[in-house]
N, C-alpha and C. Protein backbone atom coordinates (compact mmCIF):
# COMPACT_ATOMS: atom_id res chain seq x y z
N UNK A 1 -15.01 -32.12 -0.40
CA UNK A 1 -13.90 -31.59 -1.19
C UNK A 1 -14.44 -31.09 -2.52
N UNK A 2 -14.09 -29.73 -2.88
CA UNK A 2 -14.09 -29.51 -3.75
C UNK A 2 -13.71 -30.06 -5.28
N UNK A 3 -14.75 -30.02 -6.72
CA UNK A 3 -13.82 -30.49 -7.66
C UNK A 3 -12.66 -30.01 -8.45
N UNK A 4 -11.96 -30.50 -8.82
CA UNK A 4 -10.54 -29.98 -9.44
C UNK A 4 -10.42 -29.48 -10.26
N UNK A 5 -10.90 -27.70 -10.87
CA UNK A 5 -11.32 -27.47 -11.97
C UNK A 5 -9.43 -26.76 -12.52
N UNK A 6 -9.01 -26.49 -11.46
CA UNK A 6 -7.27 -25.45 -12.42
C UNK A 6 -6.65 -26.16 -11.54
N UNK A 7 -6.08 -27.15 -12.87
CA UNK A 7 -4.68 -28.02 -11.72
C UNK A 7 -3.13 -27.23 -12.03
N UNK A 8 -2.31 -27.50 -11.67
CA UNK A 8 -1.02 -26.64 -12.05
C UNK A 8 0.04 -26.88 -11.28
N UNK A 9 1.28 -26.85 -11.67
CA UNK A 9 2.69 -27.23 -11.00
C UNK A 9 2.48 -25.68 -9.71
N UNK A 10 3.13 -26.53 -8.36
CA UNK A 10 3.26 -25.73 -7.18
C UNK A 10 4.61 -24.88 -7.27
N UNK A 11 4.53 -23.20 -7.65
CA UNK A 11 5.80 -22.72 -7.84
C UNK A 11 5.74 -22.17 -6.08
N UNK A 12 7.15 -22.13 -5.82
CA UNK A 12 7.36 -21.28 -4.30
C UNK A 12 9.08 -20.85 -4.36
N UNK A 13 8.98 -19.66 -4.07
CA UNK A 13 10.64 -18.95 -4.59
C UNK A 13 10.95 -18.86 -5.90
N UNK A 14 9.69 -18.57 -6.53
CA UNK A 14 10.03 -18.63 -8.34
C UNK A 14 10.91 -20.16 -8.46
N UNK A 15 10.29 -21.29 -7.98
CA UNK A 15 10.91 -22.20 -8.55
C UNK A 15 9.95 -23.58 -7.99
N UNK A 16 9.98 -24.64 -9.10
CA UNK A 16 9.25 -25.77 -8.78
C UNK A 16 9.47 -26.33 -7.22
N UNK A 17 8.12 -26.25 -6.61
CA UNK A 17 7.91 -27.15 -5.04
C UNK A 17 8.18 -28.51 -5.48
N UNK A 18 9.55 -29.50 -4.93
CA UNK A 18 9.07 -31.18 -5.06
C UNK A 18 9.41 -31.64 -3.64
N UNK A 19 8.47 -32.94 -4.35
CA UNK A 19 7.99 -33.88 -3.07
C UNK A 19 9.25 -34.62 -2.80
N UNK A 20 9.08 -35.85 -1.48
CA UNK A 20 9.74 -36.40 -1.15
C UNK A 20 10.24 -37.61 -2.37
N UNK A 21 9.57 -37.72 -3.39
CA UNK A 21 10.10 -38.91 -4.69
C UNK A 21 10.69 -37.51 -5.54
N UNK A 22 11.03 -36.29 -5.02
CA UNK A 22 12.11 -35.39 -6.22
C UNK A 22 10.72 -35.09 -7.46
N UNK A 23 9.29 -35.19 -7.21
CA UNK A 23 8.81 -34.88 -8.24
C UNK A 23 7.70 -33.54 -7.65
N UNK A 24 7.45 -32.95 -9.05
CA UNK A 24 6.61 -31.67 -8.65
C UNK A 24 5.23 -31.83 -7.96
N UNK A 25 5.60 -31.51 -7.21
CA UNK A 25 3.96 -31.15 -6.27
C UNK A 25 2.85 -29.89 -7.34
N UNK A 26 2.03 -30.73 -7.00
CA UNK A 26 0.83 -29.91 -7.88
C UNK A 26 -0.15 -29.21 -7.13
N UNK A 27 -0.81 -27.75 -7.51
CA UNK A 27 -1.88 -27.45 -6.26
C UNK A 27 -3.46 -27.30 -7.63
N UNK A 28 -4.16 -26.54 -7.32
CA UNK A 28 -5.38 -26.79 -7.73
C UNK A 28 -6.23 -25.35 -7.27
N UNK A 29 -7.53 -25.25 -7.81
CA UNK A 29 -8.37 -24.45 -7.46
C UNK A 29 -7.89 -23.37 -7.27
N UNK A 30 -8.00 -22.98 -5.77
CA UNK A 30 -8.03 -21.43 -5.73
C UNK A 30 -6.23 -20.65 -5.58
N UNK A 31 -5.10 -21.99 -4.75
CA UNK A 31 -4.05 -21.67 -5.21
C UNK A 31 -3.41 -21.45 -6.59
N UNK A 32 -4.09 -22.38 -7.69
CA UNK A 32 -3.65 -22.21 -8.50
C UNK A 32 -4.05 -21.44 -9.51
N UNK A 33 -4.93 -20.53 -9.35
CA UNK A 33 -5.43 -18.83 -9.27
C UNK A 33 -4.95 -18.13 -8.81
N UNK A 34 -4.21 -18.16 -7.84
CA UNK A 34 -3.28 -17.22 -6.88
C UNK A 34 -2.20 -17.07 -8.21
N UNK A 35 -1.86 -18.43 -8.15
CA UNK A 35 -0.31 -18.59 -8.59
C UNK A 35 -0.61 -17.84 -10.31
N UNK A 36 -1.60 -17.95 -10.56
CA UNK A 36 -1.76 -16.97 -11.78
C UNK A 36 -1.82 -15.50 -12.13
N UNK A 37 -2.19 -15.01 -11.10
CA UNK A 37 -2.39 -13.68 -10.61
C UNK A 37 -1.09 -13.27 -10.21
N UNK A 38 -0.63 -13.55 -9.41
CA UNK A 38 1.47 -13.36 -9.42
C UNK A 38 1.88 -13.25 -11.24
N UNK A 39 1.93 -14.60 -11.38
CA UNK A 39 2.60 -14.55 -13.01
C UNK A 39 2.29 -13.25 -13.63
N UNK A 40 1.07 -13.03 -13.74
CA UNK A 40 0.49 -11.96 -14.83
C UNK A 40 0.62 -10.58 -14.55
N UNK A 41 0.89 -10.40 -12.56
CA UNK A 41 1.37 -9.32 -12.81
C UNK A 41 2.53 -8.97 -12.68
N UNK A 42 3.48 -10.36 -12.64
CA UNK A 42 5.20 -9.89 -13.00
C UNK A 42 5.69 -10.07 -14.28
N UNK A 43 4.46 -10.71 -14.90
CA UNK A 43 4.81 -10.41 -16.80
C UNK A 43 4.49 -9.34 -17.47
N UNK A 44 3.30 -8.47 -16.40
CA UNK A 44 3.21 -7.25 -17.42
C UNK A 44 4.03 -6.39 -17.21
N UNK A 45 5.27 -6.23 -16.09
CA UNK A 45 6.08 -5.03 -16.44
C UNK A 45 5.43 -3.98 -15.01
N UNK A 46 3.98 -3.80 -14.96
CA UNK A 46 3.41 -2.63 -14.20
C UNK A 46 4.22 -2.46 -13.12
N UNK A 47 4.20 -3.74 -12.08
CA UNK A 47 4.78 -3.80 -11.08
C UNK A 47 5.97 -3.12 -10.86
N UNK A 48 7.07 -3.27 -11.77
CA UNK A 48 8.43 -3.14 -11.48
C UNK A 48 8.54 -1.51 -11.92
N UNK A 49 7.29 -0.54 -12.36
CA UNK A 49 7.35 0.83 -12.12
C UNK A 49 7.17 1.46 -10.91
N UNK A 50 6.66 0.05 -9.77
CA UNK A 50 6.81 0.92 -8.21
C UNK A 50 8.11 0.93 -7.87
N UNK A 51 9.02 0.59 -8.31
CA UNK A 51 10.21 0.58 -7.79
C UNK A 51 10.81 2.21 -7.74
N UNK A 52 10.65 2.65 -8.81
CA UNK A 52 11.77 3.92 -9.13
C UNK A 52 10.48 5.44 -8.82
N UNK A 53 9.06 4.65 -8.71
CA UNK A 53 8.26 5.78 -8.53
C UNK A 53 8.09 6.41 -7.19
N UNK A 54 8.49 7.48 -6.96
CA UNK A 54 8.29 7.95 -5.63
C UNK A 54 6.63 9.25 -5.43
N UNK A 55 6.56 9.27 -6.34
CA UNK A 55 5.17 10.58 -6.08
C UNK A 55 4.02 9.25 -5.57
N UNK A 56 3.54 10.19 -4.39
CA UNK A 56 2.07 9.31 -4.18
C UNK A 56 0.88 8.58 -4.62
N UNK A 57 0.91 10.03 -5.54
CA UNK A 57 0.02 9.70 -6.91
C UNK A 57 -0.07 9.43 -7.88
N UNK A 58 1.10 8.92 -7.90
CA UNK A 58 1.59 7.85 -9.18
C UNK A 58 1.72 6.50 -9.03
N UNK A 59 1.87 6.61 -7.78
CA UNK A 59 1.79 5.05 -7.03
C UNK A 59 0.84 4.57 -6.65
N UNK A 60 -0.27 5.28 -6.57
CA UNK A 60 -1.85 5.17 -6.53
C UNK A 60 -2.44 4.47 -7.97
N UNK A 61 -1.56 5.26 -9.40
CA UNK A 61 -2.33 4.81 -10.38
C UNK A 61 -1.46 3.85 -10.26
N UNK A 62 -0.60 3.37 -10.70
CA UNK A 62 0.08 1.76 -10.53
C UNK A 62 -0.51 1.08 -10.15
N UNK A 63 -0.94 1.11 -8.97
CA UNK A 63 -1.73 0.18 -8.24
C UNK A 63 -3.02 0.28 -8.73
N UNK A 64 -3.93 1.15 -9.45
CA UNK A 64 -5.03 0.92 -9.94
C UNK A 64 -4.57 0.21 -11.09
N UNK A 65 -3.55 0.31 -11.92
CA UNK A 65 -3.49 -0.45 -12.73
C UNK A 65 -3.54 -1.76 -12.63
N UNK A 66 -2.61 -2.23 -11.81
CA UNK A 66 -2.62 -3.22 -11.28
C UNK A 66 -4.00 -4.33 -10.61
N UNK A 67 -4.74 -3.54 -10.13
CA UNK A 67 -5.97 -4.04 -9.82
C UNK A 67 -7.02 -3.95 -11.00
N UNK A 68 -6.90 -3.61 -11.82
CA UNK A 68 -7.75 -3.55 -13.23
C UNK A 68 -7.20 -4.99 -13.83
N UNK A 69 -5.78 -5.36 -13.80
CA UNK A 69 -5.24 -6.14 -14.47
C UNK A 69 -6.00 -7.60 -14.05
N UNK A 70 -5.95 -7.59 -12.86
CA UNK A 70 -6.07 -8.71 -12.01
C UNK A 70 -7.64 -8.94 -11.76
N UNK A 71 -8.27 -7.81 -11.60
CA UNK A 71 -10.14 -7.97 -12.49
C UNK A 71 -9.90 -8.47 -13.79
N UNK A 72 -9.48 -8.40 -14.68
CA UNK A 72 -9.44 -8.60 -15.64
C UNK A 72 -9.41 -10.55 -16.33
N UNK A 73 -9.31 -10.89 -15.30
CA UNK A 73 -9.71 -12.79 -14.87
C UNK A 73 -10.64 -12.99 -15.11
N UNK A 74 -11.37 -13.88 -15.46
CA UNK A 74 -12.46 -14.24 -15.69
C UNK A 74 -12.80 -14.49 -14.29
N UNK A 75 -11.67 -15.21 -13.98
CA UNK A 75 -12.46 -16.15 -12.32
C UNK A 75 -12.36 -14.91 -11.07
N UNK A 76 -12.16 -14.30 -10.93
CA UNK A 76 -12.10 -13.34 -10.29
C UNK A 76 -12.99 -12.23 -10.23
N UNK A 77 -13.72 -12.08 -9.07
CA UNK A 77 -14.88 -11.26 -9.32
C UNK A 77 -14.84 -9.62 -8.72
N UNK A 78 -15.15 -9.21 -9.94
CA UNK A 78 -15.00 -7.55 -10.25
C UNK A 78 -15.10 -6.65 -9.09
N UNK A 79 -14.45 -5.87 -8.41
CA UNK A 79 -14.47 -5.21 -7.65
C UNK A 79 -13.97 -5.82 -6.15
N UNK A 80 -13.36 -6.83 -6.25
CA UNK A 80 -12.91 -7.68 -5.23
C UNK A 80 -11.58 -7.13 -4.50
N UNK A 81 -10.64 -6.95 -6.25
CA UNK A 81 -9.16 -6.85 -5.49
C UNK A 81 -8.99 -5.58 -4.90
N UNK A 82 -7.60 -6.15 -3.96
CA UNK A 82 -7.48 -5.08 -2.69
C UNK A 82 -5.82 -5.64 -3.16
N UNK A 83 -4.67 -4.11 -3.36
CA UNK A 83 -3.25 -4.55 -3.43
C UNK A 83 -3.16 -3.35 -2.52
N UNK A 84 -2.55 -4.17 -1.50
CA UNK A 84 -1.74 -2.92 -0.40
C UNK A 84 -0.16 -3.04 -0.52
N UNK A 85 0.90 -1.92 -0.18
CA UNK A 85 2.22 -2.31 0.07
C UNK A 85 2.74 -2.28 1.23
N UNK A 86 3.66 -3.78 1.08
CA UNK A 86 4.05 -4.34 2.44
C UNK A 86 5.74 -3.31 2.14
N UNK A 87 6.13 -3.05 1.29
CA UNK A 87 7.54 -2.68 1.38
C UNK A 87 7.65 -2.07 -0.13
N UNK A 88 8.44 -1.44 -0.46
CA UNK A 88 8.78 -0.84 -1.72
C UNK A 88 8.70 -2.18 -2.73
N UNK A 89 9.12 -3.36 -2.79
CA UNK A 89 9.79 -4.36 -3.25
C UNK A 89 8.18 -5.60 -3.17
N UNK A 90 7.24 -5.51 -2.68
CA UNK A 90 6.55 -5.93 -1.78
C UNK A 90 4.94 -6.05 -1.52
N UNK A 91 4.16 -6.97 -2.53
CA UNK A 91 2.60 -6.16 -3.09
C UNK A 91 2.10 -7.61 -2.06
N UNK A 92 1.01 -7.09 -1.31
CA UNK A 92 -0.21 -7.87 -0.92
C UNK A 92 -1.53 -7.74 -1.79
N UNK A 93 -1.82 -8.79 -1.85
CA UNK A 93 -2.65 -9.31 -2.91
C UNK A 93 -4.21 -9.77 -2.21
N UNK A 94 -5.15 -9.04 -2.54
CA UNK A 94 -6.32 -9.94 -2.39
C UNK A 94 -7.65 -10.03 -2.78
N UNK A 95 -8.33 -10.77 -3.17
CA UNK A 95 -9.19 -11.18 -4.07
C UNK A 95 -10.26 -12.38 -3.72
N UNK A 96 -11.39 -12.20 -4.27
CA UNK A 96 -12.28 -13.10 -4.09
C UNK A 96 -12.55 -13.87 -5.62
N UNK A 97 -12.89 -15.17 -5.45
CA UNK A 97 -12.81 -15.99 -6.58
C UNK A 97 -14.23 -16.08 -6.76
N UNK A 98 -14.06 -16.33 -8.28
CA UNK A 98 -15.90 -16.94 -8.27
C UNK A 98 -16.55 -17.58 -8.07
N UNK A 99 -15.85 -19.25 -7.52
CA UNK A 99 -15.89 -20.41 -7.12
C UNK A 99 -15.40 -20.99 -6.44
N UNK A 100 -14.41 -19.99 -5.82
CA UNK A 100 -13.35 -21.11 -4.61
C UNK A 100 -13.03 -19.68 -3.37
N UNK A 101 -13.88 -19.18 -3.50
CA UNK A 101 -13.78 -18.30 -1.93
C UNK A 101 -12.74 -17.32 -2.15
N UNK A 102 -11.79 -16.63 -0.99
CA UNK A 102 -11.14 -16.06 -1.59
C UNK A 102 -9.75 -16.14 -1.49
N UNK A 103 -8.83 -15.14 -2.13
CA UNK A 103 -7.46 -15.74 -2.32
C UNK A 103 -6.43 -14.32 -1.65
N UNK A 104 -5.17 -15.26 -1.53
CA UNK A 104 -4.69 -13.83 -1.04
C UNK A 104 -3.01 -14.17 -1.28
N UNK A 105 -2.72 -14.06 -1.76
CA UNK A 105 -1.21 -13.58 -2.23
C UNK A 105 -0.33 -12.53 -2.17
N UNK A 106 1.37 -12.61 -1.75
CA UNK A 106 2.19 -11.95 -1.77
C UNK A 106 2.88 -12.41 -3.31
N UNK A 107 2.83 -10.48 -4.01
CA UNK A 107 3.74 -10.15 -5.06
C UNK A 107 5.28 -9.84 -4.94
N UNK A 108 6.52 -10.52 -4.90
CA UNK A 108 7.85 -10.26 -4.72
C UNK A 108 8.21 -9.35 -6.52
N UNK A 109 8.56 -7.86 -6.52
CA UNK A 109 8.49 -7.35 -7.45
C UNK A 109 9.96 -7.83 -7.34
């Protein structure tokens, strides 16, 4: 087993995961890198310009933006991420870590 370097409350549905005692489940390592990479890119705003953008090539730079953002981690190694769209509403996420293999997350814009 790996050691426990990023501990952090388990979010799922934008809202605290709890256990069977009603208390928060915690994850670690490379989920809780995931779960950072979501946050940061539904706090910067970028995301929620795929919504209303319809040109191709505007939705191309979004998404480069977006993948600059998310290089932009320390733990995350440069040239890794890959964001494809599953749906207008709808970002697949994926990335290799620098220490915990790699990660792969769905963005709900």
């Amino acid at each position: 087993m790996s050691e426990l370097f990023y501990i952090d409350l388990l979010i799922q549905g934008g809202d605290f995961t709890l256990n069977s005692g009603r208390e928060p489940e915690l994850c670690n390592n490379r989920v809780s890198i995931g779960q950072d990479i979501v946050h940061s890119i539904l706090e910067s705003g970028i995301a929620t310009e795929l919504i209303a953008e319809r040109s191709p090539t505007l939705r191309a730079d979004i998404l480069t933006r977006l993948e600059l953002l998310v290089e932009d981690d320390e733990r995350i190694v440069p040239g890794s991420v890959e964001i494809t769209e599953e749906s207008n509403k709808r970002l697949w996420l994926t990335a290799n870590t620098s220490n915990f293999g790699p990660v792969s997350t769905r963005v709900d814009i």
